[in-house]
C-alpha atoms as a PDB file:
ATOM      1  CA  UNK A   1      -6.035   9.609 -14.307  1.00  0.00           C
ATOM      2  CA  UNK A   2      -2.483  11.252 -15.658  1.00  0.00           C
ATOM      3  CA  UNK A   3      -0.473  10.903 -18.290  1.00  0.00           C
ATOM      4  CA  UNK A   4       3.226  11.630 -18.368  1.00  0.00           C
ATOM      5  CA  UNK A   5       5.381  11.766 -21.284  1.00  0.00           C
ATOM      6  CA  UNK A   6       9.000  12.102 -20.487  1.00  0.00           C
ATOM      7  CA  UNK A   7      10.280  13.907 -22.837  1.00  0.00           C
ATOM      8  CA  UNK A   8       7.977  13.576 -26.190  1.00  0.00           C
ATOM      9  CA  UNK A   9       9.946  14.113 -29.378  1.00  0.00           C
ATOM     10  CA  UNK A  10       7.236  14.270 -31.854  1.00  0.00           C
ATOM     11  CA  UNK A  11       4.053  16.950 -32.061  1.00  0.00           C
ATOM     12  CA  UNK A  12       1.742  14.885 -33.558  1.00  0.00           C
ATOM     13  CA  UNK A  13       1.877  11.772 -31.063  1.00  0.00           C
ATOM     14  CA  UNK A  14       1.563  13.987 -28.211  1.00  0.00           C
ATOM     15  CA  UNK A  15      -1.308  15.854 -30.422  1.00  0.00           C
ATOM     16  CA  UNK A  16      -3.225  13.021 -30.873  1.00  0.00           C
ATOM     17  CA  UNK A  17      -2.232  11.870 -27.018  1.00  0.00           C
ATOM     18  CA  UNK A  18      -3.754  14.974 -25.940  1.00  0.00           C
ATOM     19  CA  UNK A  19      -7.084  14.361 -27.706  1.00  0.00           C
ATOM     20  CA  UNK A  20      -7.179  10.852 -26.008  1.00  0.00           C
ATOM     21  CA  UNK A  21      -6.438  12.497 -22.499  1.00  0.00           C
ATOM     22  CA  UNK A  22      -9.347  15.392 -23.300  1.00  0.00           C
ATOM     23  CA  UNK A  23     -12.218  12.905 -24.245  1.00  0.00           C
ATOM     24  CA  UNK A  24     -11.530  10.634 -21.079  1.00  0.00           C
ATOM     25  CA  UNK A  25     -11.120  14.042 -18.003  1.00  0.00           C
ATOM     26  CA  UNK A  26      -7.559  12.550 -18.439  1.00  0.00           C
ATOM     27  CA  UNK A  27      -4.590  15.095 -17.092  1.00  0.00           C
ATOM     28  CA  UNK A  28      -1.906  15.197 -19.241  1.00  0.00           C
ATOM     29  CA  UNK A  29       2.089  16.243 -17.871  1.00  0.00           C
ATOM     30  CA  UNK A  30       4.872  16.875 -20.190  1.00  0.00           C
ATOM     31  CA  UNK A  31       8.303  16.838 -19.063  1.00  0.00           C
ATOM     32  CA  UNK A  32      11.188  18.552 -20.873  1.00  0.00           C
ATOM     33  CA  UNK A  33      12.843  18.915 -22.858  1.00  0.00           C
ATOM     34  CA  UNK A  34      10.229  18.755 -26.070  1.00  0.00           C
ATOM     35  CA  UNK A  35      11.389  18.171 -28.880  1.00  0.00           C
ATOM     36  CA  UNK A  36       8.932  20.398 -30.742  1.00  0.00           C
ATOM     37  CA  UNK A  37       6.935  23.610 -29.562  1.00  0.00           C
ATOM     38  CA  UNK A  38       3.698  23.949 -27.859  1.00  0.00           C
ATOM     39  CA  UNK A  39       2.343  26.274 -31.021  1.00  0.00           C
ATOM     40  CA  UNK A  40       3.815  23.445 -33.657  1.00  0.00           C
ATOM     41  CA  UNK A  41       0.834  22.836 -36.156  1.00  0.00           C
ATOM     42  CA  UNK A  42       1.103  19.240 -35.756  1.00  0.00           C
ATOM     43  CA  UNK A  43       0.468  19.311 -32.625  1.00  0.00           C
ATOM     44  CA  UNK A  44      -2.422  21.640 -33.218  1.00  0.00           C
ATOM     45  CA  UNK A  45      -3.472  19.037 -36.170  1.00  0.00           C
ATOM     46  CA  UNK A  46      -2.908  15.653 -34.247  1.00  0.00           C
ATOM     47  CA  UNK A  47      -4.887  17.651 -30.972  1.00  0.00           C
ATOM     48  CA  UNK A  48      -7.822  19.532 -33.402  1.00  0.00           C
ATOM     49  CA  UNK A  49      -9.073  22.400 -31.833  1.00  0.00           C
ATOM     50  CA  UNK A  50      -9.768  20.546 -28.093  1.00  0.00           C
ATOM     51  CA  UNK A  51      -5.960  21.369 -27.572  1.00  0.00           C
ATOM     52  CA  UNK A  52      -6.995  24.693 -25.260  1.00  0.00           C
ATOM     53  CA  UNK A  53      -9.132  22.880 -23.429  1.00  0.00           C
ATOM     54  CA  UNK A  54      -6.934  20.310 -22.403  1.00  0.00           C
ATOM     55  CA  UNK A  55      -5.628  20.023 -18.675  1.00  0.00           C
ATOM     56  CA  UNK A  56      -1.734  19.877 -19.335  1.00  0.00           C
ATOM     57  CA  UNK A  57       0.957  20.914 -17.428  1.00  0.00           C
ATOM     58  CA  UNK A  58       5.229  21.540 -18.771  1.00  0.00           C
ATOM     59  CA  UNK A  59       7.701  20.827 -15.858  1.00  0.00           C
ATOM     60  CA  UNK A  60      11.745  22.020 -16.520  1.00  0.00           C
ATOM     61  CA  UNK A  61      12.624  18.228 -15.616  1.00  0.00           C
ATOM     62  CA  UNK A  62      11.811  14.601 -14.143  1.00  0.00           C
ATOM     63  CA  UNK A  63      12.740  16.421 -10.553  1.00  0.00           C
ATOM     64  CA  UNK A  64      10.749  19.234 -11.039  1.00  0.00           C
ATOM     65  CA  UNK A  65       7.262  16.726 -12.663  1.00  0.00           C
ATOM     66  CA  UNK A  66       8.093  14.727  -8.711  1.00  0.00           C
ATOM     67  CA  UNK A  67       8.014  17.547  -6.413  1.00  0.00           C
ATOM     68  CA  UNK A  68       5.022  19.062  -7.783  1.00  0.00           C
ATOM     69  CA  UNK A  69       3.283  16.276  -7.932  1.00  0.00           C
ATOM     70  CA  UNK A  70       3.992  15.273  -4.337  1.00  0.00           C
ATOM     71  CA  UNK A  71       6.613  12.495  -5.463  1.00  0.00           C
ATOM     72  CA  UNK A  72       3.487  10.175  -6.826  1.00  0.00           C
ATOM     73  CA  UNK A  73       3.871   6.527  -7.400  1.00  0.00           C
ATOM     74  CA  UNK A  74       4.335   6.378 -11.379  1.00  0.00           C
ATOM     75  CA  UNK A  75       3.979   3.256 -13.290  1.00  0.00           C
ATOM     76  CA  UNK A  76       6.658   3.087 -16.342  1.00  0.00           C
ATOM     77  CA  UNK A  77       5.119   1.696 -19.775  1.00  0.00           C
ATOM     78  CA  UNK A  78       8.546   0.261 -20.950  1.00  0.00           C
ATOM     79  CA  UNK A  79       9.241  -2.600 -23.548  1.00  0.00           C
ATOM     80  CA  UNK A  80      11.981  -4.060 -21.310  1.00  0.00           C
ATOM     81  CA  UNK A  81       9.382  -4.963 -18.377  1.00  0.00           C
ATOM     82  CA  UNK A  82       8.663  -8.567 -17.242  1.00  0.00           C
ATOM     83  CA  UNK A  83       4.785  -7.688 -16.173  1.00  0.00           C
ATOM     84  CA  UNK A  84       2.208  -7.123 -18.894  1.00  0.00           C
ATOM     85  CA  UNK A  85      -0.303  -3.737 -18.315  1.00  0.00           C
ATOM     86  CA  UNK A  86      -3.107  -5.959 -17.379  1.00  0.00           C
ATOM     87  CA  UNK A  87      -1.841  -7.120 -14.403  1.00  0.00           C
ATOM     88  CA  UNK A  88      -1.726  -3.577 -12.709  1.00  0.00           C
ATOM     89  CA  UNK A  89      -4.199  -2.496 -10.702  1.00  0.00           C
ATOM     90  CA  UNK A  90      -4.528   1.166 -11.172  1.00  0.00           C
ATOM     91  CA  UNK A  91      -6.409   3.669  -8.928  1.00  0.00           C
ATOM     92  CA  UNK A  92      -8.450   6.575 -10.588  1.00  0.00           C
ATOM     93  CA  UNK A  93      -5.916   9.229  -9.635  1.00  0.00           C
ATOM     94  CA  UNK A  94      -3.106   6.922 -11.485  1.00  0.00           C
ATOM     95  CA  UNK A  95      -0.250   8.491 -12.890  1.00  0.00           C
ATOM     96  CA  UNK A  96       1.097   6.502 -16.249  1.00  0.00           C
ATOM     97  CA  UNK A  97       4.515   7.173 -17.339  1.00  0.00           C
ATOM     98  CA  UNK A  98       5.687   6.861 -21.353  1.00  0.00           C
ATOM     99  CA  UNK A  99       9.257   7.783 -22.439  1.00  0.00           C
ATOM    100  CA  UNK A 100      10.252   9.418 -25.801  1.00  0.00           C
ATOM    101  CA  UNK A 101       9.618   7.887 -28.762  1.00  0.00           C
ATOM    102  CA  UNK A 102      13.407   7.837 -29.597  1.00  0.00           C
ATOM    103  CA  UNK A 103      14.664   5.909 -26.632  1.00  0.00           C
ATOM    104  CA  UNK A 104      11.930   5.059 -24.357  1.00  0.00           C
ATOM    105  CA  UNK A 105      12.010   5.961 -20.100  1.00  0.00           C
ATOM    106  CA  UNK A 106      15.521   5.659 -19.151  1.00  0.00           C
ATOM    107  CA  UNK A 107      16.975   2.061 -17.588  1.00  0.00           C
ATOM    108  CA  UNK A 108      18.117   3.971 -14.575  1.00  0.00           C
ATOM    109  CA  UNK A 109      14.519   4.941 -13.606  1.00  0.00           C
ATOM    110  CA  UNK A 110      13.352   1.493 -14.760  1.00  0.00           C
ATOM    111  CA  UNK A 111      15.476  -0.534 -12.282  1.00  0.00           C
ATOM    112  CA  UNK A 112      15.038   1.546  -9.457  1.00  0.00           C
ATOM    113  CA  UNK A 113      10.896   0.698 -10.441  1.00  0.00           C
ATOM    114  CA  UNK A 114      10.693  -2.355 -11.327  1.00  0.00           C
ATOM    115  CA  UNK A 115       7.647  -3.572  -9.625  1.00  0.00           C
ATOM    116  CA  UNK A 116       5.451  -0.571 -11.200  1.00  0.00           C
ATOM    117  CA  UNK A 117       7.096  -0.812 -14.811  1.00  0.00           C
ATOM    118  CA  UNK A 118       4.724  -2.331 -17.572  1.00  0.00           C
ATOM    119  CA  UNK A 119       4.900  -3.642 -20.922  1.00  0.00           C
ATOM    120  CA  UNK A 120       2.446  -4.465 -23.979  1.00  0.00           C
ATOM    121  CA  UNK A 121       2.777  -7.739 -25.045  1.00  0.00           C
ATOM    122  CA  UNK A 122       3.522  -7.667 -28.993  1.00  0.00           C
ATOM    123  CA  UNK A 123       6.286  -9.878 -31.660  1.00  0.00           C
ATOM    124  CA  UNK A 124       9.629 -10.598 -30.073  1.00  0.00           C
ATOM    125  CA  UNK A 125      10.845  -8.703 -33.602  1.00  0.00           C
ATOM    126  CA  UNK A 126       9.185  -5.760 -33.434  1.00  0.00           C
ATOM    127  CA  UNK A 127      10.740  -2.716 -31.350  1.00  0.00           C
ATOM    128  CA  UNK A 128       7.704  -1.101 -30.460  1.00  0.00           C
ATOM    129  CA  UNK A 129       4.323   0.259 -30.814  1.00  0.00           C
ATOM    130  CA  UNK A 130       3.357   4.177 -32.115  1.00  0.00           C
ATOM    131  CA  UNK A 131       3.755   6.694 -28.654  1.00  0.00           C
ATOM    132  CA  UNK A 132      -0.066   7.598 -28.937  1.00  0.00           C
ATOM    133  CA  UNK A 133      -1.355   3.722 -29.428  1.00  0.00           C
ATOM    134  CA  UNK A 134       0.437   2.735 -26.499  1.00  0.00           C
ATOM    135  CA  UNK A 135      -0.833   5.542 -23.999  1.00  0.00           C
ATOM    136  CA  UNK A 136      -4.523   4.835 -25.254  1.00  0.00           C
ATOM    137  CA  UNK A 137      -4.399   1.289 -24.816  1.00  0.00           C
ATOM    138  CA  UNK A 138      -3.154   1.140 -21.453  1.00  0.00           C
ATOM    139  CA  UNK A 139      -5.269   3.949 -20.335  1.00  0.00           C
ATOM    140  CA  UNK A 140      -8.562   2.279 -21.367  1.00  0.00           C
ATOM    141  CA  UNK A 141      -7.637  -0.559 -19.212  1.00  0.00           C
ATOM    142  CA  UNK A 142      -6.909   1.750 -16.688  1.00  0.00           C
ATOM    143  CA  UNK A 143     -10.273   3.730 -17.158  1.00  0.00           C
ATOM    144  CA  UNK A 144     -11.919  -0.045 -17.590  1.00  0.00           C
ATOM    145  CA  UNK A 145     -10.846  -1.220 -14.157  1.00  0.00           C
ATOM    146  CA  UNK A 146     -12.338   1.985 -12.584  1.00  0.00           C
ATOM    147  CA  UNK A 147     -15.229   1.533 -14.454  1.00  0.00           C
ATOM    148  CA  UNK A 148     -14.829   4.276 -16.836  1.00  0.00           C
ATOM    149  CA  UNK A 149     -15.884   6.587 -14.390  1.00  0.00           C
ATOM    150  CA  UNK A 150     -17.175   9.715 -15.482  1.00  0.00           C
ATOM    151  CA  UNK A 151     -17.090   8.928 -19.346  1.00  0.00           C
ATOM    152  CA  UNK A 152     -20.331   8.375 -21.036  1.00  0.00           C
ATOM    153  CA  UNK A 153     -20.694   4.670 -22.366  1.00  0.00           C
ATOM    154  CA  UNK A 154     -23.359   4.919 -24.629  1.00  0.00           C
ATOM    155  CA  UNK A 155     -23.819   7.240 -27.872  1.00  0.00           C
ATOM    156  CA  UNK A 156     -26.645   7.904 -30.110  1.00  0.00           C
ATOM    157  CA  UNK A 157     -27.315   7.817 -33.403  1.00  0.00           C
ATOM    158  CA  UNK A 158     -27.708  11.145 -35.279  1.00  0.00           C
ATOM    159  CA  UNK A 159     -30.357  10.455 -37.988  1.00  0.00           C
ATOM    160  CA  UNK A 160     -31.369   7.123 -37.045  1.00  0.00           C
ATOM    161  CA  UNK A 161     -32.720   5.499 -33.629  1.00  0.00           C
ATOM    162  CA  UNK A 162     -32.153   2.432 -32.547  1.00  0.00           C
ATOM    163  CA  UNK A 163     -34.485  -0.377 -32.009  1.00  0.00           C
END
């Protein structure tokens, strides 16, 4: 699975993004500009200490994130879409597209897209949902309709067992 955010404004939801992408073997691509630095502390916070261990690549540009990534098919998580994220059908190798927090993936890329842009459904009054909520729920359902392959699905207790 992949993760792109186009151009992520704020270290700590791409932080906390990043944990989410480590703990599900999740790549993660950031496309600039940033608006913060890769050594900002809240990104550092928001991403604990997995951050260095995390499978992320910068591109220069949108341009730059296509070519080399072999011009994927992206789906667009957008607030302005017509279909919900449910009613994708994503393959493991998926690529997931978020904009910036600020302004979302630009319309110009939406309309050219509109058959692989996505929305969560949420209040007709509310703008939108936090950067990091919105990749993790839509990944899960990604990682859910491929069976959450790879990730472990059961835990265990540390001083207890269960019955």
């Amino acid at each position: 699975m992949n993760i792109v955010l186009l151009e992520p404004e704020i270290a700590s939801n791409t932080g906390n993004i990043g944990r989410t992408c480590l703990a599900t073997g999740t790549r993660l691509h950031l496309i600039e500009p940033l608006g913060f630095h890769l050594d900002d502390k809240n990104l550092k916070r928001a991403g604990m200490d997995y951050w260095n261990e995390l499978d992320v690549t910068r591109y220069d540009d949108l341009e730059d994130f296509l070519k080399k990534n072999d011009y994927p098919a992206v789906y667009m998580a957008t607030t302005k879409a017509k279909r919900c994220y449910t009613d994708i059908r994503y393959d493991k190798d998926a690529f997931i597209m978020f904009g910036r927090e600020g302004g979302g993936i630009p319309e110009e890329l939406l309309v050219n897209n509109e058959e692989r842009c996505m929305r969560i459904p949420m209040m007709s009054d509310i703008r939108s949902l936090n950067l990091a909520n919105s990749v993790a729920i839509v990944l899960y359902e990604a990682l859910r309709q491929n069976g959450f392959e790879g990730l472990a699905r059961e835990g265990e207790l540390h001083r207890l067992s269960w019955n």
